[in-house]
C-alpha atoms as a PDB file:
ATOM      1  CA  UNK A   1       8.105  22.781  23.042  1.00  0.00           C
ATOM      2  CA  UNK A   2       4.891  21.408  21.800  1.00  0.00           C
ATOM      3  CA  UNK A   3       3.026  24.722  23.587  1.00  0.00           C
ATOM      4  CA  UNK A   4       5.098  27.065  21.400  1.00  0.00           C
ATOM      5  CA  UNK A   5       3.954  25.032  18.234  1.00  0.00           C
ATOM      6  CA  UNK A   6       0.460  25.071  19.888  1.00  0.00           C
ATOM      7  CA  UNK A   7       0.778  29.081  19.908  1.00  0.00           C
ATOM      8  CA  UNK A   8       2.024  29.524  16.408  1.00  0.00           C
ATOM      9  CA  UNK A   9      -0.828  27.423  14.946  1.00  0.00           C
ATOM     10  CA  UNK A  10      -3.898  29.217  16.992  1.00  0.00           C
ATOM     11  CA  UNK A  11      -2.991  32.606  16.376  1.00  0.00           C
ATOM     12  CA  UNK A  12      -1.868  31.395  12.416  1.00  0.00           C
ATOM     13  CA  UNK A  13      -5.431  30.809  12.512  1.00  0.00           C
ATOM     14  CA  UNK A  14      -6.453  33.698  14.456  1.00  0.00           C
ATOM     15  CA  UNK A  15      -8.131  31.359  17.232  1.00  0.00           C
ATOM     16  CA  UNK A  16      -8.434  32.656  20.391  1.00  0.00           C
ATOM     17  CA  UNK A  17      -7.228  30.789  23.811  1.00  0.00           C
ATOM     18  CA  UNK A  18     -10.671  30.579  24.927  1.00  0.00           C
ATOM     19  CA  UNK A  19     -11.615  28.952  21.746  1.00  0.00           C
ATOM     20  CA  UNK A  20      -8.370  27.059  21.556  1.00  0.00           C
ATOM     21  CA  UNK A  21      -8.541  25.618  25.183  1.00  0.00           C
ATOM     22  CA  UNK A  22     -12.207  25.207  25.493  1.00  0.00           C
ATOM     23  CA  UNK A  23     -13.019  22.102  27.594  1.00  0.00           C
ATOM     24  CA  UNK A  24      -9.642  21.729  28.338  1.00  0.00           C
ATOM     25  CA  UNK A  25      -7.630  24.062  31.069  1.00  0.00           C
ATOM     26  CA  UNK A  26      -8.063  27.564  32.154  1.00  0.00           C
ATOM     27  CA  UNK A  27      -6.612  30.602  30.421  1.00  0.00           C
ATOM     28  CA  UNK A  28      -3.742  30.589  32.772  1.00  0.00           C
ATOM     29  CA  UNK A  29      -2.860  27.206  32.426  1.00  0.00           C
ATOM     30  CA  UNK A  30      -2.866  27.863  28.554  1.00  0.00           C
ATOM     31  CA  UNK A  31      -0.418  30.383  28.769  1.00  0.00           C
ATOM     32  CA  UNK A  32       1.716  28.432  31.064  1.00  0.00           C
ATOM     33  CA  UNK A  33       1.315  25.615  28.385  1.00  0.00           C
ATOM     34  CA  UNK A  34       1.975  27.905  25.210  1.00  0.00           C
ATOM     35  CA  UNK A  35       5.453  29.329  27.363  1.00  0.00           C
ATOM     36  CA  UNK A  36       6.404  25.942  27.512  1.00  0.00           C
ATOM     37  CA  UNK A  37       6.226  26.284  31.224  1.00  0.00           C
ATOM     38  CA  UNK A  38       4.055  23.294  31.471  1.00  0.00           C
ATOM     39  CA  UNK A  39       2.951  19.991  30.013  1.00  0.00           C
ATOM     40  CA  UNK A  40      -0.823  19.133  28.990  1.00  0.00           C
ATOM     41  CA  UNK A  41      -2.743  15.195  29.886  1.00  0.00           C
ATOM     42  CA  UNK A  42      -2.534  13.510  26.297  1.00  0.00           C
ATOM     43  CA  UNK A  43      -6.182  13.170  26.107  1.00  0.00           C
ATOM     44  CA  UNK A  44      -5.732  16.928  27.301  1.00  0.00           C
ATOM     45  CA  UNK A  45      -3.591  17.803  23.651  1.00  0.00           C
ATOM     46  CA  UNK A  46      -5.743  15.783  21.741  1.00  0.00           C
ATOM     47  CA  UNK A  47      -8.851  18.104  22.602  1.00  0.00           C
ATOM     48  CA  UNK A  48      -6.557  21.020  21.897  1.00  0.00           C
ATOM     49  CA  UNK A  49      -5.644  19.483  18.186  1.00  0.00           C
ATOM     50  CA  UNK A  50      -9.353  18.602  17.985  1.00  0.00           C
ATOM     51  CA  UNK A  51     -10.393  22.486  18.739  1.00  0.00           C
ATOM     52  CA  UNK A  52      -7.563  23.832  16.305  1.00  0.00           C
ATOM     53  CA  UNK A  53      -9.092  21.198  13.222  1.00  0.00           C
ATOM     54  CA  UNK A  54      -5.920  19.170  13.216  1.00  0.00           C
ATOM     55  CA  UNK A  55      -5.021  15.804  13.262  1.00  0.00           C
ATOM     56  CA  UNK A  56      -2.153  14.096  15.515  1.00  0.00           C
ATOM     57  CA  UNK A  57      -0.592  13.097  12.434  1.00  0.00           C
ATOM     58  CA  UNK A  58      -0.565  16.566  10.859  1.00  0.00           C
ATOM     59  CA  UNK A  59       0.799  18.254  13.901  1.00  0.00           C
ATOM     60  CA  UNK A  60       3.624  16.240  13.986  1.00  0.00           C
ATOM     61  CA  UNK A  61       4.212  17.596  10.672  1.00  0.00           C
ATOM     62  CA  UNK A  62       3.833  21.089  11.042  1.00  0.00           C
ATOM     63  CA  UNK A  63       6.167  20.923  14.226  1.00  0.00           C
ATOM     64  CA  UNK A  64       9.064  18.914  12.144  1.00  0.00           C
ATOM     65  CA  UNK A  65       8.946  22.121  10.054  1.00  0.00           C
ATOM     66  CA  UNK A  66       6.382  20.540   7.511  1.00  0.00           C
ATOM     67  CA  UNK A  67       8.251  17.576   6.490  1.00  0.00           C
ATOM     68  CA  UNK A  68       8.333  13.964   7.767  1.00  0.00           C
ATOM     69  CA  UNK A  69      11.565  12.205  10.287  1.00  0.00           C
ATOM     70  CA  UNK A  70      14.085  10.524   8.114  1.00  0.00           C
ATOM     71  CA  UNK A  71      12.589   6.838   8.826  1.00  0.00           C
ATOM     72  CA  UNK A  72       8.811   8.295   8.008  1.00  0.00           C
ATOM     73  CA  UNK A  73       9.997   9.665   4.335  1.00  0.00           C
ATOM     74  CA  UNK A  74      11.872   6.706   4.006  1.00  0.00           C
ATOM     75  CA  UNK A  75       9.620   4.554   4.373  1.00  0.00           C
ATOM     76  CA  UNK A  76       6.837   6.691   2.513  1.00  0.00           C
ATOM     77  CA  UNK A  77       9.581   6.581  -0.373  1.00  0.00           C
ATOM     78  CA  UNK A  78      10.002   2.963  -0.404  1.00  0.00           C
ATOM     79  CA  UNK A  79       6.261   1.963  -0.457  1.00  0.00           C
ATOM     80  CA  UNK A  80       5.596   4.606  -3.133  1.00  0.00           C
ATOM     81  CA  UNK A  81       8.388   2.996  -5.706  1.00  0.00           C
ATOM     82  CA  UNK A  82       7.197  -0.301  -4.515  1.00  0.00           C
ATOM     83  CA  UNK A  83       3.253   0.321  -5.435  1.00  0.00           C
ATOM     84  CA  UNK A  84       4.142   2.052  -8.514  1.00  0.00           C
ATOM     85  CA  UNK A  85       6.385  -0.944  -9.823  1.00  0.00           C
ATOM     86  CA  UNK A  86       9.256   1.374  -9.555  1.00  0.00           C
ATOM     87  CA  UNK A  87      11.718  -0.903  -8.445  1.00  0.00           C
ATOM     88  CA  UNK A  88      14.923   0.643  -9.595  1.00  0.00           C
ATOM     89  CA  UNK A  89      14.175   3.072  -7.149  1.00  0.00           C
ATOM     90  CA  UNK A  90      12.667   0.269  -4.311  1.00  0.00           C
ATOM     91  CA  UNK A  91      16.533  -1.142  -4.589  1.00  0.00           C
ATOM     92  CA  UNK A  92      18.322   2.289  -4.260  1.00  0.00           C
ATOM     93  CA  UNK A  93      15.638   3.443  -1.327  1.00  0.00           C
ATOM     94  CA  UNK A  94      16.259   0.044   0.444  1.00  0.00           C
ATOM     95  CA  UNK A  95      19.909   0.338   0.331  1.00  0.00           C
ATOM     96  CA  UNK A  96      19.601   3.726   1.729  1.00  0.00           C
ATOM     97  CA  UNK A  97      16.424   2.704   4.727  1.00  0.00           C
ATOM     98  CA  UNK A  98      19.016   1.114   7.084  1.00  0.00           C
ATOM     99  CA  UNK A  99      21.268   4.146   7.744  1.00  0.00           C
ATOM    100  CA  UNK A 100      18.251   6.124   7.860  1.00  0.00           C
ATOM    101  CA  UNK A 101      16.723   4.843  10.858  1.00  0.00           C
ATOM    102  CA  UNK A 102      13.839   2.383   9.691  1.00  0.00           C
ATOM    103  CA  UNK A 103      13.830  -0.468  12.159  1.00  0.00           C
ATOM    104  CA  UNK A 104      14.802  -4.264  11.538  1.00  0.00           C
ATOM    105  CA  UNK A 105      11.039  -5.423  11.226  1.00  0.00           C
ATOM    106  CA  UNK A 106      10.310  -3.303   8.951  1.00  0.00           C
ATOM    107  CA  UNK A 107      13.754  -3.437   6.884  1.00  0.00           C
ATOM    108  CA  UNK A 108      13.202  -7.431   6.614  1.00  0.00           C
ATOM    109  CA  UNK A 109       9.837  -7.055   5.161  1.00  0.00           C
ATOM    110  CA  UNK A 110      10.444  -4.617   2.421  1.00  0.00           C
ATOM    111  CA  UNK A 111      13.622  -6.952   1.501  1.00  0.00           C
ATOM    112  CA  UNK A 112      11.257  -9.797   1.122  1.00  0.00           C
ATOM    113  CA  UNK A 113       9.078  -7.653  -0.988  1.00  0.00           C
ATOM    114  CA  UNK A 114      12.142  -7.175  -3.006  1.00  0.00           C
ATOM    115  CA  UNK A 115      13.589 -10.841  -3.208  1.00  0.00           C
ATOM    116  CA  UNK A 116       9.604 -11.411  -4.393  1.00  0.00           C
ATOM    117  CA  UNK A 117       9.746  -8.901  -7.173  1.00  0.00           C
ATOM    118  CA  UNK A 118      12.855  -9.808  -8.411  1.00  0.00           C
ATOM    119  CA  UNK A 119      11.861 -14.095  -7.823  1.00  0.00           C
ATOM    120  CA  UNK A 120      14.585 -14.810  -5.619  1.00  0.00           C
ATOM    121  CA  UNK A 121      13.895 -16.904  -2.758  1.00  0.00           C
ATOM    122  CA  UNK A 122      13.256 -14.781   0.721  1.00  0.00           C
ATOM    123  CA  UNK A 123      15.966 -14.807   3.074  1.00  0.00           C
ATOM    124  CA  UNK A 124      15.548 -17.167   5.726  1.00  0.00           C
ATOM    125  CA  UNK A 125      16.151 -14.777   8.420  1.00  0.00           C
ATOM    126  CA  UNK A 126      13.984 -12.037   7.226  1.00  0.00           C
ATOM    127  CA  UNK A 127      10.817 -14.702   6.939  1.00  0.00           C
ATOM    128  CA  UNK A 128      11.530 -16.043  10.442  1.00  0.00           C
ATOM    129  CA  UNK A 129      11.971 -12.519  11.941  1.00  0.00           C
ATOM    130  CA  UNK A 130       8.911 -11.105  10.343  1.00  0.00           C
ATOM    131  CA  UNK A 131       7.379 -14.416  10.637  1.00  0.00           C
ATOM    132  CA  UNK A 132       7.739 -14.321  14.353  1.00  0.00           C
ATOM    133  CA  UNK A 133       6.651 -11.477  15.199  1.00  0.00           C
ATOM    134  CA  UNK A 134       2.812 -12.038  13.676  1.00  0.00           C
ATOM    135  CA  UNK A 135       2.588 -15.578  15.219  1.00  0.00           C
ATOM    136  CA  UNK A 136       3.287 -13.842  18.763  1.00  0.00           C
ATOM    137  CA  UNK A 137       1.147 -11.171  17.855  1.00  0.00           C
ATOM    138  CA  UNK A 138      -1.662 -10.692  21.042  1.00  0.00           C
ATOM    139  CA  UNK A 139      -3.075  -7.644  19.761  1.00  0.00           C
ATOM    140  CA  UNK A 140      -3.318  -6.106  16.476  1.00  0.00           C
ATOM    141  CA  UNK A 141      -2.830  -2.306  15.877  1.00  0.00           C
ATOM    142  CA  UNK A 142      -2.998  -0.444  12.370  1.00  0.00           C
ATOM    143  CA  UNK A 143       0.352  -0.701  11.817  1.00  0.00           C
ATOM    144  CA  UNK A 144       0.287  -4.259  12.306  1.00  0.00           C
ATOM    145  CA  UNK A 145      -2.899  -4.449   9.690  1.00  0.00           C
ATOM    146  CA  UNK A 146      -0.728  -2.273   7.250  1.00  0.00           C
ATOM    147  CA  UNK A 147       2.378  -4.938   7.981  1.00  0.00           C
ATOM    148  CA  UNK A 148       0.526  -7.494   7.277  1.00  0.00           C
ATOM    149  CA  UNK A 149      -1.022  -6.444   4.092  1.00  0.00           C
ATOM    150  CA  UNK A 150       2.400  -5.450   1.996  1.00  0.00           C
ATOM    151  CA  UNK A 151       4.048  -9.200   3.057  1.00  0.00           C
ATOM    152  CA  UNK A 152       1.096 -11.301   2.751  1.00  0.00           C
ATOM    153  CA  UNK A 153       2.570 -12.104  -0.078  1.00  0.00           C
ATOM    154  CA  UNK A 154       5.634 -13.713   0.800  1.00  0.00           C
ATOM    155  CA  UNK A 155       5.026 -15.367   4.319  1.00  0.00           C
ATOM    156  CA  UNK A 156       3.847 -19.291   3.620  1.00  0.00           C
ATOM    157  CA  UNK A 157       0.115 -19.723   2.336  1.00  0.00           C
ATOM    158  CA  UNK A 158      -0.987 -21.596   5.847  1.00  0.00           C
ATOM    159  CA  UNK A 159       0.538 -19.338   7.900  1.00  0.00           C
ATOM    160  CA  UNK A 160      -0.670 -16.004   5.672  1.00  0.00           C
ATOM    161  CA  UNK A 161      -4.507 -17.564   5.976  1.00  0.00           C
ATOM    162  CA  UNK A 162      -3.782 -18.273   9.902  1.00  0.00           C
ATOM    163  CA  UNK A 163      -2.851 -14.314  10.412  1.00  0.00           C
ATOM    164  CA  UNK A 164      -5.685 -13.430   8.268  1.00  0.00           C
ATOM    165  CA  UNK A 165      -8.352 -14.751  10.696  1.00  0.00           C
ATOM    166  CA  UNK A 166      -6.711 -13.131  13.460  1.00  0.00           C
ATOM    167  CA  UNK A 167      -6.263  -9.708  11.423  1.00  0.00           C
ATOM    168  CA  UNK A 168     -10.234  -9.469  10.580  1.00  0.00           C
ATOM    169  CA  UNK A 169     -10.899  -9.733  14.235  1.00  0.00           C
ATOM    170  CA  UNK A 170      -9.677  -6.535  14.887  1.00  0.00           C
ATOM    171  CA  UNK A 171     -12.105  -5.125  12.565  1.00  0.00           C
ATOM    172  CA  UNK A 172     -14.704  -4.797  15.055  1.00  0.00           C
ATOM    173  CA  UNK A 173     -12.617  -2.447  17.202  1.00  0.00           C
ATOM    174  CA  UNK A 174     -11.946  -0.467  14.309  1.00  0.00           C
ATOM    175  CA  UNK A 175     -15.287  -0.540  12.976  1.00  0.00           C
ATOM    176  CA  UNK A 176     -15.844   3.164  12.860  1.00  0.00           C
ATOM    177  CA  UNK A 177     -12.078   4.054  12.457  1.00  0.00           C
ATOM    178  CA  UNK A 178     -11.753   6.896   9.444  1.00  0.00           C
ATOM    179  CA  UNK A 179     -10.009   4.515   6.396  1.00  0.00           C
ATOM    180  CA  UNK A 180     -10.313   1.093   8.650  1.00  0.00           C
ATOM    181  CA  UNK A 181     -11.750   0.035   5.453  1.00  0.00           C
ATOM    182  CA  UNK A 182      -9.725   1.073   2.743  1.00  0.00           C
ATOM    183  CA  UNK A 183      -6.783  -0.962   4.933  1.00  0.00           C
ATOM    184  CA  UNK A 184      -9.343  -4.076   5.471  1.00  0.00           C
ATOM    185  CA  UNK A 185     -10.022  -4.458   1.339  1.00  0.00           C
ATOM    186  CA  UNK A 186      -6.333  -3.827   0.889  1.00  0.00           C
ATOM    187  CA  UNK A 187      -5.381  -6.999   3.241  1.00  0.00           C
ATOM    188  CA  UNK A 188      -7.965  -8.761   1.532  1.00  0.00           C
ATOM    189  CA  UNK A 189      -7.320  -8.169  -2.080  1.00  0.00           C
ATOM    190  CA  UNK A 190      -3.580  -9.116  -1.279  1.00  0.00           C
ATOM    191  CA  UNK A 191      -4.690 -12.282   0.242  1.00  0.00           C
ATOM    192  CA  UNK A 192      -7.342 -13.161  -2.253  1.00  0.00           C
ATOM    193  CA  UNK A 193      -4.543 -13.203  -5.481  1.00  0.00           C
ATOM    194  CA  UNK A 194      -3.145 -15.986  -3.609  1.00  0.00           C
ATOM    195  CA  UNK A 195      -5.737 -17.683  -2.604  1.00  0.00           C
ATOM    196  CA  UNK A 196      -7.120 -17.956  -6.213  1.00  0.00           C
ATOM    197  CA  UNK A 197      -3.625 -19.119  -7.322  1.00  0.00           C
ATOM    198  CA  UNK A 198      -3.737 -21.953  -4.990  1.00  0.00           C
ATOM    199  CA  UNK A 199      -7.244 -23.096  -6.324  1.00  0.00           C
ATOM    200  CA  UNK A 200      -8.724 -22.367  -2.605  1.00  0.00           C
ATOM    201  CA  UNK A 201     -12.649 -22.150  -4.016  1.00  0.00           C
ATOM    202  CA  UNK A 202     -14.229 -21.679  -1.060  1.00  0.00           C
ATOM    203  CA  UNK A 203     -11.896 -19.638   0.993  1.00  0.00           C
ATOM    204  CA  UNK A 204     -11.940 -17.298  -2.323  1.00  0.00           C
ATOM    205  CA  UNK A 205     -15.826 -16.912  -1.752  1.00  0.00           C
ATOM    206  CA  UNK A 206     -16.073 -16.632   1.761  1.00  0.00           C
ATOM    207  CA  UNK A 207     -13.070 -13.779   1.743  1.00  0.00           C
ATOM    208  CA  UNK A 208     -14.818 -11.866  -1.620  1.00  0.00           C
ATOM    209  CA  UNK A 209     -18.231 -11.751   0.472  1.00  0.00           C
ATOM    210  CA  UNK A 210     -16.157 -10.056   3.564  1.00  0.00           C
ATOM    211  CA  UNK A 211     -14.033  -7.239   0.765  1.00  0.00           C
ATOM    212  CA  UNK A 212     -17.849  -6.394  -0.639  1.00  0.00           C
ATOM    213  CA  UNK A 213     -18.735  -5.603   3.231  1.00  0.00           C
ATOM    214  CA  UNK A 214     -15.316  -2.872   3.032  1.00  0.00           C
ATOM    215  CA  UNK A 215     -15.650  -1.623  -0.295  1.00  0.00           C
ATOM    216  CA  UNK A 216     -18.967   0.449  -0.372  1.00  0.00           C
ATOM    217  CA  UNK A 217     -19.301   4.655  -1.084  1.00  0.00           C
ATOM    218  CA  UNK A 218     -17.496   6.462  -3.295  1.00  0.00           C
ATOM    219  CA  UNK A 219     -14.311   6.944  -1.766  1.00  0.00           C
ATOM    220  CA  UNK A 220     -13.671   3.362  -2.105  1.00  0.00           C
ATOM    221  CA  UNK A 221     -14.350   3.079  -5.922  1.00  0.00           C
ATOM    222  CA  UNK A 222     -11.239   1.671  -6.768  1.00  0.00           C
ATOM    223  CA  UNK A 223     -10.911  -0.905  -3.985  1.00  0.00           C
ATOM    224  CA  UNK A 224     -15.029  -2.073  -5.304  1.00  0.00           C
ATOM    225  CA  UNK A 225     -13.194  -2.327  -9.253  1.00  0.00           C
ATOM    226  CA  UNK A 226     -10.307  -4.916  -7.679  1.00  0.00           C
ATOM    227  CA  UNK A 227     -13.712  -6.377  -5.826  1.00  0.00           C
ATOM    228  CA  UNK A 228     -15.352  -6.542  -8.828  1.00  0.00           C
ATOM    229  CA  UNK A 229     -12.520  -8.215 -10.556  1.00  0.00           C
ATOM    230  CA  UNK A 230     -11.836 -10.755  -8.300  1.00  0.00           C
ATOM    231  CA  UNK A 231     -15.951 -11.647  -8.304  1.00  0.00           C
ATOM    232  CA  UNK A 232     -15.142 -11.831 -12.348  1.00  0.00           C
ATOM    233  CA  UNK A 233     -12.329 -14.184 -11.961  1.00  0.00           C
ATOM    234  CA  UNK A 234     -14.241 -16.140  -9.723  1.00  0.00           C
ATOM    235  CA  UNK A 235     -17.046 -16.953 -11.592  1.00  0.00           C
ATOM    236  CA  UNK A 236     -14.476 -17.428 -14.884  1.00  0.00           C
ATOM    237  CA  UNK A 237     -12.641 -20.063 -12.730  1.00  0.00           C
ATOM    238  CA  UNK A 238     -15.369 -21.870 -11.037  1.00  0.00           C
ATOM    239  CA  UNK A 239     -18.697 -20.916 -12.565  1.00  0.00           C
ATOM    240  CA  UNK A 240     -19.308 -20.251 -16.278  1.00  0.00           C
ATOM    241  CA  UNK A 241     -16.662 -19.219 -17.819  1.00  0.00           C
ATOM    242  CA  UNK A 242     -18.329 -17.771 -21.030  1.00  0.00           C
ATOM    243  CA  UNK A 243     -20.347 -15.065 -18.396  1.00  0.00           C
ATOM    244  CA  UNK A 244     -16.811 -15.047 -16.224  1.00  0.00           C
ATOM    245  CA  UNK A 245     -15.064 -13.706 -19.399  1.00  0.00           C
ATOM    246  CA  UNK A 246     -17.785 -11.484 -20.038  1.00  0.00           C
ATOM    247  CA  UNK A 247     -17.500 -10.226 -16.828  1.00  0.00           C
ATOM    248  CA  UNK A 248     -14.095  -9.690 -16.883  1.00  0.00           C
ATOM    249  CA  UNK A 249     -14.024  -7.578 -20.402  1.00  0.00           C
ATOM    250  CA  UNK A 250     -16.585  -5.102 -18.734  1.00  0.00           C
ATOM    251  CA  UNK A 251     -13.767  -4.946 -15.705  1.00  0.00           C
ATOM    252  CA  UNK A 252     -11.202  -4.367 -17.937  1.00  0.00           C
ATOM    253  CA  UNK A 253     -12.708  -1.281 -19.866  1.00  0.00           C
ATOM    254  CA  UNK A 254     -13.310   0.349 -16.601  1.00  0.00           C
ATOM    255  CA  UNK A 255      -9.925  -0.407 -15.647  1.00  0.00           C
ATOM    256  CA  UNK A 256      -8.327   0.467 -19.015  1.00  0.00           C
ATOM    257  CA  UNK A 257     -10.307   4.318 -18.460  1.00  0.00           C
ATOM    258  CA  UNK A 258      -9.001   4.389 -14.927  1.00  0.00           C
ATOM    259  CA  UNK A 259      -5.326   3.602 -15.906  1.00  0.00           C
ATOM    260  CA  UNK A 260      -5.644   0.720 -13.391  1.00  0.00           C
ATOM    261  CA  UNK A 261      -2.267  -1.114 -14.920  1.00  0.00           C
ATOM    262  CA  UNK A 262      -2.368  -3.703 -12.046  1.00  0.00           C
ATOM    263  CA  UNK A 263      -5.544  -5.102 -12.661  1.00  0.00           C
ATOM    264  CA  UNK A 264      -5.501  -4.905 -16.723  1.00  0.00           C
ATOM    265  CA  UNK A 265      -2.447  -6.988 -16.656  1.00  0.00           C
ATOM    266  CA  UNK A 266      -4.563  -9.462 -14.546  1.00  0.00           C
ATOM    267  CA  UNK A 267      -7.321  -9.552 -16.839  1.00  0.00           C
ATOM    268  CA  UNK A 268      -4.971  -9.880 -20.147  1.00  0.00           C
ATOM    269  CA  UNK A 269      -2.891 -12.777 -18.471  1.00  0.00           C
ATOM    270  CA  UNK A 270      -6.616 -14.725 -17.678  1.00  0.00           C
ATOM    271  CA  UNK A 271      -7.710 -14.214 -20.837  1.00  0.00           C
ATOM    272  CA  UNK A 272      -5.020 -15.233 -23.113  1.00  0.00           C
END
């Protein structure tokens, strides 16, 4: 099946099978492959995705007729009214994520994101389950990184700061990962609004020196503003706070011009 898609996309693009297959099998082979008459090594397809400019990720899409498997957009949907504060529509997408397919880790931490939003307490299941799974985590994958970063705020603050250490480790395998650190400064900036609420002064610094390491170029302008906050709010709570409030008026222009809601109602609830 996957040769047929193969097919369509090359000669969509006017590629040619030597072009297409370079590197990778001989022209009969490629034919036998593009019949569906035989299967290609995965490392194999990848260098065939990697000749036709496409990612895994965006194959998959093309060959589910452009548009993503019921538990994908389901999930997509839920973390998109979750991150825009949408949650009318987080309660009506969560009712609907069971029946379409999203699996039982995944379900439990999106309903403890939604007992946190609304402040009731987390069900004691959910916690353990999700819970659970991180402390007998061996090996941490992306997904796990991305996991970790929406309930960070809900699992308890020793065992969040526990995970944490064991997340950042995985950085160096993912050191030169496209977006590795876009998801690093996300997992810290979720951890970091904690640990400033629980007064944790030198945890604070030591994790604000690691998000400045994750937040440099252009692309990552928005993730540097939250950094730049949080370096604000740190000096406000533990330095000078005259220069800490000055500090964070300058962050909240910038933010007010970027339409960065989140952190302006940070900055107006600190400086009440």
């Amino acid at each position: 099946m996957y040769g047929t898609i193969i097919k369509q996309i090359r000669e969509d693009k006017e590629l040619t099978l030597a072009a297409t297959y370079f590197g990778v099998c001989s022209k009969t082979n490629a034919i036998a492959f593009e019949q569906g008459k035989r299967m290609l090594a995965a490392d194999k397809f990848v260098q065939v995705l990697d000749n036709l400019l496409i990612s895994l990720e965006e194959f998959n899409w093309i060959a589910a007729n452009y548009q993503s498997s019921a538990p994908i957009l389901q999930e997509y949907l839920l973390k998109k009214s979750w991150n825009t504060g949408q949650l009318a529509k987080f309660e009506q997408h969560l009712q609907l994520s069971r029946q379409k397919g999203l699996n039982d880790l995944k379900l439990a931490s999106f309903r403890l994101l939604h007992a946190y939003a609304v402040k009731k307490p987390s069900d004691p299941d959910d916690l353990a389950l999700v819970s659970r799974y991180f402390a007998e985590l061996s090996l941490w994958t992306l997904a796990d990184l991305k996991l970790f970063a929406n309930v960070s705020c809900v699992l308890p603050f020793s065992l969040m700061i526990s995970l944490l250490y064991e997340a950042l480790k995985a950085k160096q395998r993912y050191q030169n990962y496209p977006g590795s650190d876009a998801l690093f400064a996300t997992l810290l900036i979720n951890c970091l609004e904690r640990t400033f609420a629980s007064s944790k002064q030198e945890l604070s610094s030591n994790l604000l020196k690691q998000l400045a390491k994750f937040t440099q170029g252009q692309e990552l302008a928005g993730y540097r503003l939250y950094e730049r906050y949080y370096q604000a709010l740190f000096e406000y709570q533990y330095g000078n706070k005259l220069t800490g409030r000055q500090m964070l008026s300058k962050v909240l222009q910038i933010a007010e011009f970027l339409e960065e809601k989140r952190i302006v109602e940070l900055i107006i609830e600190k400086l009440k």
